[in-house]
Protein backbone atom coordinates (compact mmCIF):
# COMPACT_ATOMS: atom_id res chain seq x y z
CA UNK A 1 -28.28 -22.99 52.56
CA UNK A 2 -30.84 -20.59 50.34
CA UNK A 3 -29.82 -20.49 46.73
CA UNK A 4 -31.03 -18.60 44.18
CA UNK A 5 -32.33 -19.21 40.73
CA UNK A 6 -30.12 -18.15 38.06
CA UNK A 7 -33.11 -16.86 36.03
CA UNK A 8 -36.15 -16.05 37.60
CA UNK A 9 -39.40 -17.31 36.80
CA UNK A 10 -40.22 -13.80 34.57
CA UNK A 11 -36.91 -14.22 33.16
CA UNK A 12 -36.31 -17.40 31.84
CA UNK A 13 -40.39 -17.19 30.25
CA UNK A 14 -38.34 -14.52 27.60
CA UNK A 15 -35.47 -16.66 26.79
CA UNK A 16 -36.96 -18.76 24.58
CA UNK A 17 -39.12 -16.02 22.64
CA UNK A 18 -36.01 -14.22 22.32
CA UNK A 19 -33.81 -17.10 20.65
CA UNK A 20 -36.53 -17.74 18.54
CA UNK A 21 -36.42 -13.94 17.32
CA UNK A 22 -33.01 -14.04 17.05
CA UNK A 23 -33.30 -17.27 14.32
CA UNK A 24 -36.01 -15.69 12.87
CA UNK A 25 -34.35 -12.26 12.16
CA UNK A 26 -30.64 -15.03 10.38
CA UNK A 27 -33.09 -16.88 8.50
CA UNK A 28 -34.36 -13.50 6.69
CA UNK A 29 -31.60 -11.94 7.07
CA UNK A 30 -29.96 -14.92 5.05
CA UNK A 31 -32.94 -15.01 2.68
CA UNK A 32 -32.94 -11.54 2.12
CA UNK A 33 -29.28 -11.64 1.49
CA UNK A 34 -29.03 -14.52 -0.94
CA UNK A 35 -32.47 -13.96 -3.05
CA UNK A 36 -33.93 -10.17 -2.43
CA UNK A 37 -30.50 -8.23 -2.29
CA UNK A 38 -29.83 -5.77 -5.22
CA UNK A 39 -26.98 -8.05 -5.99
CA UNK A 40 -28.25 -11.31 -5.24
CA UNK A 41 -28.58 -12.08 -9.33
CA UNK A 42 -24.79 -11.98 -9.48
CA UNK A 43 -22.91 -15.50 -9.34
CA UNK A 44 -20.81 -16.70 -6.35
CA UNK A 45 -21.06 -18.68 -3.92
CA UNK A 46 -23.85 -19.24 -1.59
CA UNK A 47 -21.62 -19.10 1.66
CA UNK A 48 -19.81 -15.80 1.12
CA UNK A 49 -23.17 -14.12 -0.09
CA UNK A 50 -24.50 -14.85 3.16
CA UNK A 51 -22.10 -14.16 5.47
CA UNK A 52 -19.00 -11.95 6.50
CA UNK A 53 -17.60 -15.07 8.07
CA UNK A 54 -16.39 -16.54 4.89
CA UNK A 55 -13.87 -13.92 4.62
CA UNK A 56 -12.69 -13.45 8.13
CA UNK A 57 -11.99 -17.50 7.47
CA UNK A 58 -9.97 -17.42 4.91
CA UNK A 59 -8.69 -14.23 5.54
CA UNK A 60 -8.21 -13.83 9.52
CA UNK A 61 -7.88 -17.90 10.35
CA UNK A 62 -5.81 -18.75 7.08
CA UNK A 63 -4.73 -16.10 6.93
CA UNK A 64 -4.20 -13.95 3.81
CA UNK A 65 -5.94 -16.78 1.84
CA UNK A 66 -9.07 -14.75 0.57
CA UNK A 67 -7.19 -13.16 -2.36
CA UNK A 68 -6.82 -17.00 -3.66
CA UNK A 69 -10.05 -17.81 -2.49
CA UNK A 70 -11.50 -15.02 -4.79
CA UNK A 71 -9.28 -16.08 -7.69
CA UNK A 72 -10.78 -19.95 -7.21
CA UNK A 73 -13.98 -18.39 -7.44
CA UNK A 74 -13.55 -16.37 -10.64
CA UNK A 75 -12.51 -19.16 -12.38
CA UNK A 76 -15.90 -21.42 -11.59
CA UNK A 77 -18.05 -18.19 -11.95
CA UNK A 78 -16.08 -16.26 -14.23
CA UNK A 79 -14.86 -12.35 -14.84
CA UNK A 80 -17.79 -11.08 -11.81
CA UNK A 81 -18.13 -12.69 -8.52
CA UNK A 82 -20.30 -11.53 -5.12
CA UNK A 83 -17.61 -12.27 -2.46
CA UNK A 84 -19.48 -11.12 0.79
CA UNK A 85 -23.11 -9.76 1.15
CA UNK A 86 -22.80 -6.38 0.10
CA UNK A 87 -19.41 -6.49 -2.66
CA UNK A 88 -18.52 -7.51 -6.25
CA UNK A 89 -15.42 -8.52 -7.68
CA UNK A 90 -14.11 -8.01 -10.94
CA UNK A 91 -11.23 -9.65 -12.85
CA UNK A 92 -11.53 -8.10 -16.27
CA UNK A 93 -9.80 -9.66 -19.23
CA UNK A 94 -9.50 -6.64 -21.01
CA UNK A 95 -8.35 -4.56 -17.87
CA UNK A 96 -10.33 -1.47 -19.08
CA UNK A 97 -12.75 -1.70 -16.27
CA UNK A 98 -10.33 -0.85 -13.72
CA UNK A 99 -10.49 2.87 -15.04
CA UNK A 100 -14.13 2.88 -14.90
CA UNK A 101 -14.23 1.37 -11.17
CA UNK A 102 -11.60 3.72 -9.95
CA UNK A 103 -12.48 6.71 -12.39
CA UNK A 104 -11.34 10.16 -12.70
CA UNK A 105 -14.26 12.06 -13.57
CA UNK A 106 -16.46 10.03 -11.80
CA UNK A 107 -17.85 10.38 -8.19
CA UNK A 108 -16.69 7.71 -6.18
CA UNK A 109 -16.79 6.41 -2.76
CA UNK A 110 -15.15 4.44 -0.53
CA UNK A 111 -16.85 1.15 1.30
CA UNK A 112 -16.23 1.92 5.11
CA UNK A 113 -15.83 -1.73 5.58
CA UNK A 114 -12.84 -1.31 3.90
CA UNK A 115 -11.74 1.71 5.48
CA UNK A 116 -12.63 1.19 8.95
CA UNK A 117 -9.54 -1.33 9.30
CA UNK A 118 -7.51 1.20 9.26
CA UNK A 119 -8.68 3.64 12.21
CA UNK A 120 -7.87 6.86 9.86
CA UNK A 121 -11.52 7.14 9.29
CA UNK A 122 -10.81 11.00 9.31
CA UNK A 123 -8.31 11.38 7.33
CA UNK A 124 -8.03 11.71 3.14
CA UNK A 125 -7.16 8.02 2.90
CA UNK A 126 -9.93 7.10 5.14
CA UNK A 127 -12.49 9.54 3.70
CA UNK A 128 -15.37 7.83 2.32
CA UNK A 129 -16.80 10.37 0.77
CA UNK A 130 -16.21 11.74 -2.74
CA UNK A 131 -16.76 14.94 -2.07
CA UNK A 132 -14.89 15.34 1.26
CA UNK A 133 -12.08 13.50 -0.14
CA UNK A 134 -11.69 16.05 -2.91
CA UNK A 135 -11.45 18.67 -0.18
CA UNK A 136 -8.65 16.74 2.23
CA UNK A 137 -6.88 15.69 -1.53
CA UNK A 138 -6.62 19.13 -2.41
CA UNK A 139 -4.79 20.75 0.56
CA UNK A 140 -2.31 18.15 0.35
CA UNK A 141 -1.51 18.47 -3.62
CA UNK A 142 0.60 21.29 -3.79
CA UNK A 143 3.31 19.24 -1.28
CA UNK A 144 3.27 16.14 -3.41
CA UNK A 145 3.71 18.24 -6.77
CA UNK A 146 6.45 17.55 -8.83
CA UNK A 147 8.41 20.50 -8.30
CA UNK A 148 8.63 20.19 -4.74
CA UNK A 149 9.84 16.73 -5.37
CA UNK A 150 12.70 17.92 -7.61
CA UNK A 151 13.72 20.44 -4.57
CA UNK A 152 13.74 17.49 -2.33
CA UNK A 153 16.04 15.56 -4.77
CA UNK A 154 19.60 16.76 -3.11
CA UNK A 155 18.44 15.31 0.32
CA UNK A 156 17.77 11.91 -1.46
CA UNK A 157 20.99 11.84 -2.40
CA UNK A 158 22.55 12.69 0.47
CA UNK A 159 20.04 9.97 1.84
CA UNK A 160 21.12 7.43 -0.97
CA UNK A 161 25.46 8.40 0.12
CA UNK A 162 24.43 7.44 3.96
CA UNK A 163 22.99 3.90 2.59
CA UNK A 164 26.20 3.36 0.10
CA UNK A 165 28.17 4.21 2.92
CA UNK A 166 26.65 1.61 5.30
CA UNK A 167 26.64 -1.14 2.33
CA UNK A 168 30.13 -0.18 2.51
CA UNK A 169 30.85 -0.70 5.91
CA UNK A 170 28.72 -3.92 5.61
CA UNK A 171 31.00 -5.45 3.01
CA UNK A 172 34.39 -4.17 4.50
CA UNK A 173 33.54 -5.75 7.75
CA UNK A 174 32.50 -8.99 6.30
CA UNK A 175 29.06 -9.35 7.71
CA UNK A 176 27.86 -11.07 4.72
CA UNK A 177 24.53 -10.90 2.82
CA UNK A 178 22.33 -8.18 3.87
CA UNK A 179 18.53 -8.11 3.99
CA UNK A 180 17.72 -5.80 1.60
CA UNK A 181 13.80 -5.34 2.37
CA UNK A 182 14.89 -4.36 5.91
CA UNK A 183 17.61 -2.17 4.22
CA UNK A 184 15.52 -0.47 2.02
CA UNK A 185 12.56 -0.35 4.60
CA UNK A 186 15.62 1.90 6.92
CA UNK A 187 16.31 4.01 3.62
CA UNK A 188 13.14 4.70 2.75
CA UNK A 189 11.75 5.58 6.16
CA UNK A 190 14.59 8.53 6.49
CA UNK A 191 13.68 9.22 3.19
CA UNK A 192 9.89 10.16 3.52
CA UNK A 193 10.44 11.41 7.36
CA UNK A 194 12.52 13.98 5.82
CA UNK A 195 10.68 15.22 2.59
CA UNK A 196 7.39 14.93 5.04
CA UNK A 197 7.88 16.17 8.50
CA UNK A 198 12.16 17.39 7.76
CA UNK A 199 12.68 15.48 10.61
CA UNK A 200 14.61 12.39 9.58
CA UNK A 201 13.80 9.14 11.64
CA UNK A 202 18.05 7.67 11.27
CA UNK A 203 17.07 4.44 10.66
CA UNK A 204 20.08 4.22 8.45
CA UNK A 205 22.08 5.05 11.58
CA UNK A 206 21.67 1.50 13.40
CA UNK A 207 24.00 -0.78 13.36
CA UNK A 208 21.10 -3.89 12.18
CA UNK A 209 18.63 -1.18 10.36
CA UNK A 210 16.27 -1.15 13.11
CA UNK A 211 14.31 -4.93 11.70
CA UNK A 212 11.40 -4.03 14.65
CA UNK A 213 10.46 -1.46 12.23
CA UNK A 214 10.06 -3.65 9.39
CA UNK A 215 8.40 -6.20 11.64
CA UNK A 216 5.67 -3.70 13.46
CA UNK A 217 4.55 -2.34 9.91
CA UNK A 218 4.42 -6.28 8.69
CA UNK A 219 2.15 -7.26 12.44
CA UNK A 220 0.14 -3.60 11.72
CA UNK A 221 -0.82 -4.92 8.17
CA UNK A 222 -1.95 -8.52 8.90
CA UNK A 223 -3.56 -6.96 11.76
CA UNK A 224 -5.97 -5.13 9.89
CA UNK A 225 -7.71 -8.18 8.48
CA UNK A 226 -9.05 -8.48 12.46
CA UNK A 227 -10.17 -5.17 12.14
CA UNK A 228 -11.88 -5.25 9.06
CA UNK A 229 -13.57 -7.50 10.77
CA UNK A 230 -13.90 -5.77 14.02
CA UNK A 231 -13.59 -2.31 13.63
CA UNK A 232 -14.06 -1.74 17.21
CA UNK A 233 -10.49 -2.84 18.02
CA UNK A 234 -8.32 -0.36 16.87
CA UNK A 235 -10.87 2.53 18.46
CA UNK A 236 -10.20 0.30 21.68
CA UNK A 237 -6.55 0.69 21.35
CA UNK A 238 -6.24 4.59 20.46
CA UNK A 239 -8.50 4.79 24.03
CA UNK A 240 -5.33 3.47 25.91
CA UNK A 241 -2.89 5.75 27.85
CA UNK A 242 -0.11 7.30 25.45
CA UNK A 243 2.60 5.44 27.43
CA UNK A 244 1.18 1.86 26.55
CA UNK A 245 0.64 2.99 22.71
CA UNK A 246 3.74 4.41 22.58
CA UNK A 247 5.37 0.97 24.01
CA UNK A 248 3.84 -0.97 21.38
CA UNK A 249 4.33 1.41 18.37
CA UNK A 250 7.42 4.34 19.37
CA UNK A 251 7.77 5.78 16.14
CA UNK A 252 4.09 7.13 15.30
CA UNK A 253 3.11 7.26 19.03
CA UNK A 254 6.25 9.85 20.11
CA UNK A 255 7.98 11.32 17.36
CA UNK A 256 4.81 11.73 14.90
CA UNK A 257 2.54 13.45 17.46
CA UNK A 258 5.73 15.77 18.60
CA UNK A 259 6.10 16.96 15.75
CA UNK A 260 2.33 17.84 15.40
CA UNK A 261 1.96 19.38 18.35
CA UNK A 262 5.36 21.23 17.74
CA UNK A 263 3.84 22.69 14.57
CA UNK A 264 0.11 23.35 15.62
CA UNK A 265 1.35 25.17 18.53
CA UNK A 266 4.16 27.56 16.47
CA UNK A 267 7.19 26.16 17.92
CA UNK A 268 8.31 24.95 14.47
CA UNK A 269 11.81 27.01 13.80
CA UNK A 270 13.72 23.96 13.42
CA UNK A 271 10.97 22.71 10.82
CA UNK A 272 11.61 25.75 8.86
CA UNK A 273 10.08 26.94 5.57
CA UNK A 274 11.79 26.85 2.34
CA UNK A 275 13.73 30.29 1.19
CA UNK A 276 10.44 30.79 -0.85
CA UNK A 277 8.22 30.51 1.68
CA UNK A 278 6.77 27.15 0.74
CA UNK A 279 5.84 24.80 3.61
CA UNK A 280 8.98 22.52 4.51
CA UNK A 281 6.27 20.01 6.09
CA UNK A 282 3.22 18.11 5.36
CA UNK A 283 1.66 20.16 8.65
CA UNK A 284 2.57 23.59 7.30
CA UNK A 285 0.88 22.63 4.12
CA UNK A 286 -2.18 21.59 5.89
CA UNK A 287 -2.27 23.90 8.50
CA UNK A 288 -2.46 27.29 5.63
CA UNK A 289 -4.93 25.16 3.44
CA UNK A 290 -8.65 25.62 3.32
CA UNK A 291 -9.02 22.67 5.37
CA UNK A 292 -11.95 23.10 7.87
CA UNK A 293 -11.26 24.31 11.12
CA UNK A 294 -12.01 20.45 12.63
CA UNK A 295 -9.38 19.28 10.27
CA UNK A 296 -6.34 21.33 11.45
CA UNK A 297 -6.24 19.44 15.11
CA UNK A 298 -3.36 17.49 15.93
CA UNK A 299 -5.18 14.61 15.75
CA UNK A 300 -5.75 14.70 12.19
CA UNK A 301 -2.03 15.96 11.21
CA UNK A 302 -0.59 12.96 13.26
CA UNK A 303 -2.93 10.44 11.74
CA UNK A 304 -2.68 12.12 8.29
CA UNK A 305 1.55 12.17 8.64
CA UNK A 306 0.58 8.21 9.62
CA UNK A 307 -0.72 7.46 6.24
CA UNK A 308 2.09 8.68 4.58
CA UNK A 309 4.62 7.27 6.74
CA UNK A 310 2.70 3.89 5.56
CA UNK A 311 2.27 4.28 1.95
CA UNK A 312 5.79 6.05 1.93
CA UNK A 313 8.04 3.48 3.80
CA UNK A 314 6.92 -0.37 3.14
CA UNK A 315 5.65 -0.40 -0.14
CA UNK A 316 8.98 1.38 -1.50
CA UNK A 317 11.05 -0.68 0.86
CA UNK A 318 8.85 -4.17 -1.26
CA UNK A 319 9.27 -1.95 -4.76
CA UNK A 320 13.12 -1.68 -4.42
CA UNK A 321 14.23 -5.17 -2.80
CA UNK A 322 11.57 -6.91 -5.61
CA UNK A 323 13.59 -4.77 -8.11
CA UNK A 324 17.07 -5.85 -6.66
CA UNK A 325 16.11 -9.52 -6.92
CA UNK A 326 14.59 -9.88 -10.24
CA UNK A 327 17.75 -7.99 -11.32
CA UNK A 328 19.98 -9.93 -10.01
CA UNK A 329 18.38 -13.45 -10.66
CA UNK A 330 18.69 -12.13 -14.57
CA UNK A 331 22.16 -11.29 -14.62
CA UNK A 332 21.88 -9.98 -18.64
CA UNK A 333 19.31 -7.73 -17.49
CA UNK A 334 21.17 -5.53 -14.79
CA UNK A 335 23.82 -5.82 -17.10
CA UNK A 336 22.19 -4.39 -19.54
CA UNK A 337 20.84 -1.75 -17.28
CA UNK A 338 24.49 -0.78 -16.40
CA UNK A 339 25.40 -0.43 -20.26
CA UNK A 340 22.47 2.34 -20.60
CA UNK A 341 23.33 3.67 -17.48
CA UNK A 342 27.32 4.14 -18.50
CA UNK A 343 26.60 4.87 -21.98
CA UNK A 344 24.38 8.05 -20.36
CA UNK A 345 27.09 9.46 -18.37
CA UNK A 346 29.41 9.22 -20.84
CA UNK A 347 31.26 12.96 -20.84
CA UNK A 348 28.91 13.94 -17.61
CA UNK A 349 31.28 15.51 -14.87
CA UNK A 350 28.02 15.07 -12.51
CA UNK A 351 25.44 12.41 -11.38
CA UNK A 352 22.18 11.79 -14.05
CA UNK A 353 19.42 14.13 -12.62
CA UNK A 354 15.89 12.58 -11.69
CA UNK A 355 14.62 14.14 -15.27
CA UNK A 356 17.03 13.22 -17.27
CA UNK A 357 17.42 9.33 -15.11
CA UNK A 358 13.45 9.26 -16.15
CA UNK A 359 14.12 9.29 -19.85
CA UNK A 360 16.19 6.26 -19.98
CA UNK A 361 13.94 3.54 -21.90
CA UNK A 362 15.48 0.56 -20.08
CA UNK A 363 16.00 2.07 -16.80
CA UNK A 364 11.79 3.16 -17.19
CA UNK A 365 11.19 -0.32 -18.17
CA UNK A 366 13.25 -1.74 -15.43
CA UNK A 367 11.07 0.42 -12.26
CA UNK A 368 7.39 -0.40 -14.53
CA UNK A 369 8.18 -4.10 -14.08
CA UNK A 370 9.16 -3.71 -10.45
CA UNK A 371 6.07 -1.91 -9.67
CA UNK A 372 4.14 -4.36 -11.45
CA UNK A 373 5.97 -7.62 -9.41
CA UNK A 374 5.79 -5.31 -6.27
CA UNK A 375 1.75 -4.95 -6.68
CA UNK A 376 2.08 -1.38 -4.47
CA UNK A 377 -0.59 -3.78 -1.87
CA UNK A 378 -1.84 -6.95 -2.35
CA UNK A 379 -5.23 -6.59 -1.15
CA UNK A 380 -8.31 -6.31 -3.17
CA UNK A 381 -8.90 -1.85 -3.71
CA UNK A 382 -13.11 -1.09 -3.77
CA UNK A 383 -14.90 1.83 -4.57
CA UNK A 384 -18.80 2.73 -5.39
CA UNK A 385 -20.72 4.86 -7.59
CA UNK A 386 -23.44 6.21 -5.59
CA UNK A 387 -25.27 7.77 -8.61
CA UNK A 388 -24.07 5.47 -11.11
CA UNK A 389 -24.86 1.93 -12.79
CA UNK A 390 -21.99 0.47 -13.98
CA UNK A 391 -22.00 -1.56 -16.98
CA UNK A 392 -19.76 -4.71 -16.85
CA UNK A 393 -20.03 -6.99 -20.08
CA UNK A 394 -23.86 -7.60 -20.16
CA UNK A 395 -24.13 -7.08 -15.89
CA UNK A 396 -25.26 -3.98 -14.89
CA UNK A 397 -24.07 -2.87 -11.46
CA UNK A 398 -26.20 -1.12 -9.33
CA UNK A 399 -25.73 1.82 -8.26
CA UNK A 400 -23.97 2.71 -4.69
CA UNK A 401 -22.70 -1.17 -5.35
CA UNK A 402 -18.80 -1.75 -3.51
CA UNK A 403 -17.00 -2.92 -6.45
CA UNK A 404 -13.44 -4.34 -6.09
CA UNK A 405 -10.19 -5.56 -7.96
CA UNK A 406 -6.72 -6.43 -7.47
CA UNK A 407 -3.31 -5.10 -8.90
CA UNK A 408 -2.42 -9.24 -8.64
CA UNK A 409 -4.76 -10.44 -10.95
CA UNK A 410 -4.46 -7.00 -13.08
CA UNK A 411 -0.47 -7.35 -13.13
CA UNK A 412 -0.91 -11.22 -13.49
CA UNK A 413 -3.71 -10.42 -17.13
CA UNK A 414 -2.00 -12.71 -19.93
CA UNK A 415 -4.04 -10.60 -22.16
CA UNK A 416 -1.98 -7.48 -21.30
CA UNK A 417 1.39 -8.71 -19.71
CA UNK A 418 2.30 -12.25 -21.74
CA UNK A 419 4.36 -14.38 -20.14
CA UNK A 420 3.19 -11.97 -16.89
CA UNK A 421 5.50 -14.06 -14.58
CA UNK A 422 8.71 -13.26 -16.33
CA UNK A 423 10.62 -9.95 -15.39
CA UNK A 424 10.85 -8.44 -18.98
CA UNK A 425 11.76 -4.91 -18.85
CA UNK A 426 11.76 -4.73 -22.50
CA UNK A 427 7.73 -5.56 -22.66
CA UNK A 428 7.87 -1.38 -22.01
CA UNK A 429 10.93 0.15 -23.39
CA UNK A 430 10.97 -1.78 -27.30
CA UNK A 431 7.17 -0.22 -27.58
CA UNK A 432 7.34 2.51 -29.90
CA UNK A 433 5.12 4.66 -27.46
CA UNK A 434 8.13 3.58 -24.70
CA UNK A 435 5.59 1.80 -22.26
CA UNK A 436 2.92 4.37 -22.61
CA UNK A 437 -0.02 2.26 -23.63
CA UNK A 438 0.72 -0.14 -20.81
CA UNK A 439 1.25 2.25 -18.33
CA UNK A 440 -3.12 2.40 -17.93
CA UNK A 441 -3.10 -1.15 -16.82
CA UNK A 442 -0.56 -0.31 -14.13
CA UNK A 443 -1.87 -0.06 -10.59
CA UNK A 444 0.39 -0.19 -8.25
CA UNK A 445 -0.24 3.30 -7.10
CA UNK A 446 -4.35 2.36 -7.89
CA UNK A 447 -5.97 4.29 -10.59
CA UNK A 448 -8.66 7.73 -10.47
CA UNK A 449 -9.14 10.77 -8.04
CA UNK A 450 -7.94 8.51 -5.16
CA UNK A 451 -4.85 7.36 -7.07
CA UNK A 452 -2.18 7.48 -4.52
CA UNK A 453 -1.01 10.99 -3.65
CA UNK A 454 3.07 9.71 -3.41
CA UNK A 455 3.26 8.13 -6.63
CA UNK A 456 5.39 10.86 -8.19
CA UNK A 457 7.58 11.38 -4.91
CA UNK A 458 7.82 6.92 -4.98
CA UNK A 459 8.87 6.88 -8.41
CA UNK A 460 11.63 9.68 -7.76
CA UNK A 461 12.98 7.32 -5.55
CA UNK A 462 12.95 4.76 -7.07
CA UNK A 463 14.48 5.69 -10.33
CA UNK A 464 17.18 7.83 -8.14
CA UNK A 465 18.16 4.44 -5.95
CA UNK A 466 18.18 1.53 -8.30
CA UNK A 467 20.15 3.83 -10.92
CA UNK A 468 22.48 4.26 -7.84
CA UNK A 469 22.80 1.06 -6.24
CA UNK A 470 23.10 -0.56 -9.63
CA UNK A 471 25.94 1.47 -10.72
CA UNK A 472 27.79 1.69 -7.70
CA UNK A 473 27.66 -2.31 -6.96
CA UNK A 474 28.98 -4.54 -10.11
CA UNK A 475 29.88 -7.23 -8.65
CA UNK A 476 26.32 -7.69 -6.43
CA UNK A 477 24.64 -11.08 -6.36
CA UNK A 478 21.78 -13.33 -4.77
CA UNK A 479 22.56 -15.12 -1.44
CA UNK A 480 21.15 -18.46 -0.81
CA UNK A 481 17.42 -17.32 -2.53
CA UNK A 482 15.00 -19.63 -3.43
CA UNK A 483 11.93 -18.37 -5.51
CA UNK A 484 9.06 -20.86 -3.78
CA UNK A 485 10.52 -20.31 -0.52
CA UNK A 486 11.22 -16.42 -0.33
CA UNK A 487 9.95 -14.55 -3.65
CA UNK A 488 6.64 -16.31 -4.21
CA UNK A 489 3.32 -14.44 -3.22
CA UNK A 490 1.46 -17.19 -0.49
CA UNK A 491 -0.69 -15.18 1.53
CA UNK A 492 -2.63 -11.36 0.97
CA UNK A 493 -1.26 -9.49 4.34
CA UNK A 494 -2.17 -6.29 2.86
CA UNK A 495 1.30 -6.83 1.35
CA UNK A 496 2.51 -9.59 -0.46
CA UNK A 497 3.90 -11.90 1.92
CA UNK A 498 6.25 -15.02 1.08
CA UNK A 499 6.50 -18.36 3.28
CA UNK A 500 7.19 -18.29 6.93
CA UNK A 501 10.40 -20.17 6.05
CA UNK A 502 11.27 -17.36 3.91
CA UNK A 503 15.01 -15.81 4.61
CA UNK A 504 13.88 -12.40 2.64
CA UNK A 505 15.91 -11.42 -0.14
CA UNK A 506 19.63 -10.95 1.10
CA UNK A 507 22.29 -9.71 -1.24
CA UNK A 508 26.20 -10.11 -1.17
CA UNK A 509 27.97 -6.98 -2.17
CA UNK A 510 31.33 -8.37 -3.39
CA UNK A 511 34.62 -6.02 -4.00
């Protein structure tokens, strides 16, 4: 029988010259990295600086370990710390550098390793340009503003009645405890469907709150620390047929792009505008903005509506059930809550509005330390100043350096939060300036000209549901909760994430 050779002769002579390349090109590469790099003068360890692989180990293989990793490090290293090849970490004792990082006035950028995981590459969020961001940010403002937010307050409410209602039925039939996160994830979902696309998603309407929703945004973020990785994947993904996307994600792969399409192609009567004429949706708004012509596809309004379905639903859902439990597992604090509550509706024929529910001292102090145990995301946030060196203690950054930090270890600063693992409400509303001051170490909604465009529309629902829920429900308590097992932080999956024997945090609403 003839066989042939698996190389031939001319072949197999370039193997070997080609490996050795290939060695050649790590060993500088490595060298390069760890002694030649703009950055290389900055301490850390030796591993990380080298190699991407550090991080997709503790992060993709144990995973959501690299946030603790990081910490480890800044304790051997101290306050600055090269964590990859091309990035910086700072924990700042003071906490003022987080301002400077993620500035206002100053022209920042994203890293598109850190954007890339998320596949919205052309979208605001996923913008890694100052200047282009500024120009997606600004078509969106006028929908987020705070008077649209107070039009939108009647439908939260009528929102808010549905999920009293089904708490209601809950008790009455004697189901038992519910899981709030999964609660609150249904809530909140209807909630920001409505205010963004007025086009309500019901998860409030299912008899178990729909948990595959809280589940697929839960796989979607610990997913993305394989695509941070591998930004290829998701790309891979999109390039499937609509029917298979839609299988493994219905909600953004049906309703979202409907909707889209709907509105880019005029059929949007039953999206309506508001009496005024002011958009009713997140599309309208784009669609008459300045936007370029190449950002008013329906592409970019699905994936754009997909960003705020994901900074709208989840991280409310975590703010509001991490609210609810360190509420409940200090009894003389909701109680006290209650008492300010009460004593404010005293001779009121109608409910607290949002403004006046914003001026309550406790109630303010109550939602701050929620949002600060709730992080907004867990992961590490990075931006760079392409034109700038940033001065750090006596380190000087250079310029067009990624630069990150974490709400964890900001939240978590002794030196601005004592005793920064106790729920103290009163930390904010017994300062004379009511919580001001701290309110610039906050940054749950991140910090600068990329600060998250929800925050005010968040908070609004926040304030409007715990006030609510808390007044409504006396006799509420914790069900079989255990603070290692189902409250404590043990792995970064873009959210905060508890141990896989975790139950969640499930409440008994008594009679």
């Amino acid at each position: 029988m003839l066989t042939l050779p698996l190389f031939s002769t001319g072949y197999s002579s370039l193997v070997a010259p080609l490996v050795g390349l290939g060695v050649v090109y790590c060993v500088v590469l490595v060298l390069y990295r760890l002694y030649f790099s703009p950055i290389g003068r900055f301490p850390g360890s030796k591993i990380a600086a080298a190699t991407l692989w550090t991080e997709f180990y503790y992060d993709a293989i144990k995973p959501g370990q690299f946030q603790f990793k990081i910490r480890e490090w800044h304790e051997k290293y101290g306050p600055v710390v090269r964590i990859n090849p091309y990035e910086l970490h700072v924990d700042d004792p003071t906490g003022d550098f987080y301002g400077i990082v993620f500035s206002h006035s100053g022209i920042r950028d994203k890293h598109p390793f850190y954007t890339a995981q998320f596949g919205t590459g052309s979208t605001g969020f996923g913008t890694v340009s100052h200047e282009q961001h500024r120009v997606r940010r600004r078509a969106m403002n006028p929908f987020f503003q705070y008077g649209n937010i107070l039009r939108f307050e009647p439908v939260i409410r009528e929102k808010l009645n549905k999920l009293c209602r089904r708490i209601d039925e809950y008790r009455s039939s004697g189901l038992g405890a519910m899981p709030m996160r999964i609660v609150y994830m249904s809530y909140a979902t209807d909630v920001i469907t409505s205010f963004a696309f007025n086009y309500s998603w019901d998860h409030l309407d299912s008899s178990d709150f729909n948990p595959w929703w809280w589940q697929t945004t839960q796989s979607t973020a610990a997913m993305t620390k394989w695509t941070k990785q591998f930004p290829w994947l998701l790309p891979t993904l999109q390039s499937l047929p609509d029917s298979f996307v839609a299988a493994l994600n219905p909600p953004l792969g049906l309703k979202l792009r409907k909707i889209a399409e709907e509105i880019f192609a005029g059929r949007d009567e039953k999206y309506a505008y508001y009496s005024d004429g002011s958009p009713r949706t997140l599309f309208h708004e784009l669609l008459k903005s300045d936007l370029p012509a190449q950002d008013k596809s329906v592409n970019y309004l699905w994936q754009e509506g997909q960003n705020v379905i994901g900074a709208g639903a989840d991280t409310v859902a975590l703010a509001l059930s991490t609210t609810t439990y360190y509420l409940l597992a200090n009894p003389e604090k909701a109680n006290k809550l209650r008492k300010e509550l009460a004593t404010a509706q005293i001779g009121r024929d109608t409910p607290l509005s949002l403004v006046e529910l914003q001026q309550l001292p406790y109630l303010n102090g109550v939602i701050n330390e929620g949002l600060r145990f709730s992080y907004g995301t867990s992961c590490r946030l990075t931006r760079t100043a392409p034109n700038q060196v940033l001065k750090f203690q006596d380190w000087s950054i250079p310029q067009g350096t990624p630069i990150s930090m974490s709400s964890v270890m900001q939240h978590h600063n002794e030196n601005i939060f004592p005793d920064s693992h106790s729920f103290i409400p009163e930390r904010w509303s017994e300062r004379e300036d009511g919580g001001k001051g701290l309110e610039k170490y906050m940054v749950s909604f991140s910090k600068g000209s990329r600060q998250c465009i929800g925050m005010g529309f968040a908070k609004a629902e926040l304030y409007l549901t715990i006030a609510i829920i808390f007044s409504r429900y006396p006799n509420m308590e914790l069900f079989d909760m255990d603070f290692d097992r189902d409250i404590k932080m043990v792995s970064d999956m873009f959210f905060p994430q508890p141990s896989k024997e975790s139950r969640g945090i499930r409440v008994l609403f008594k009679d």
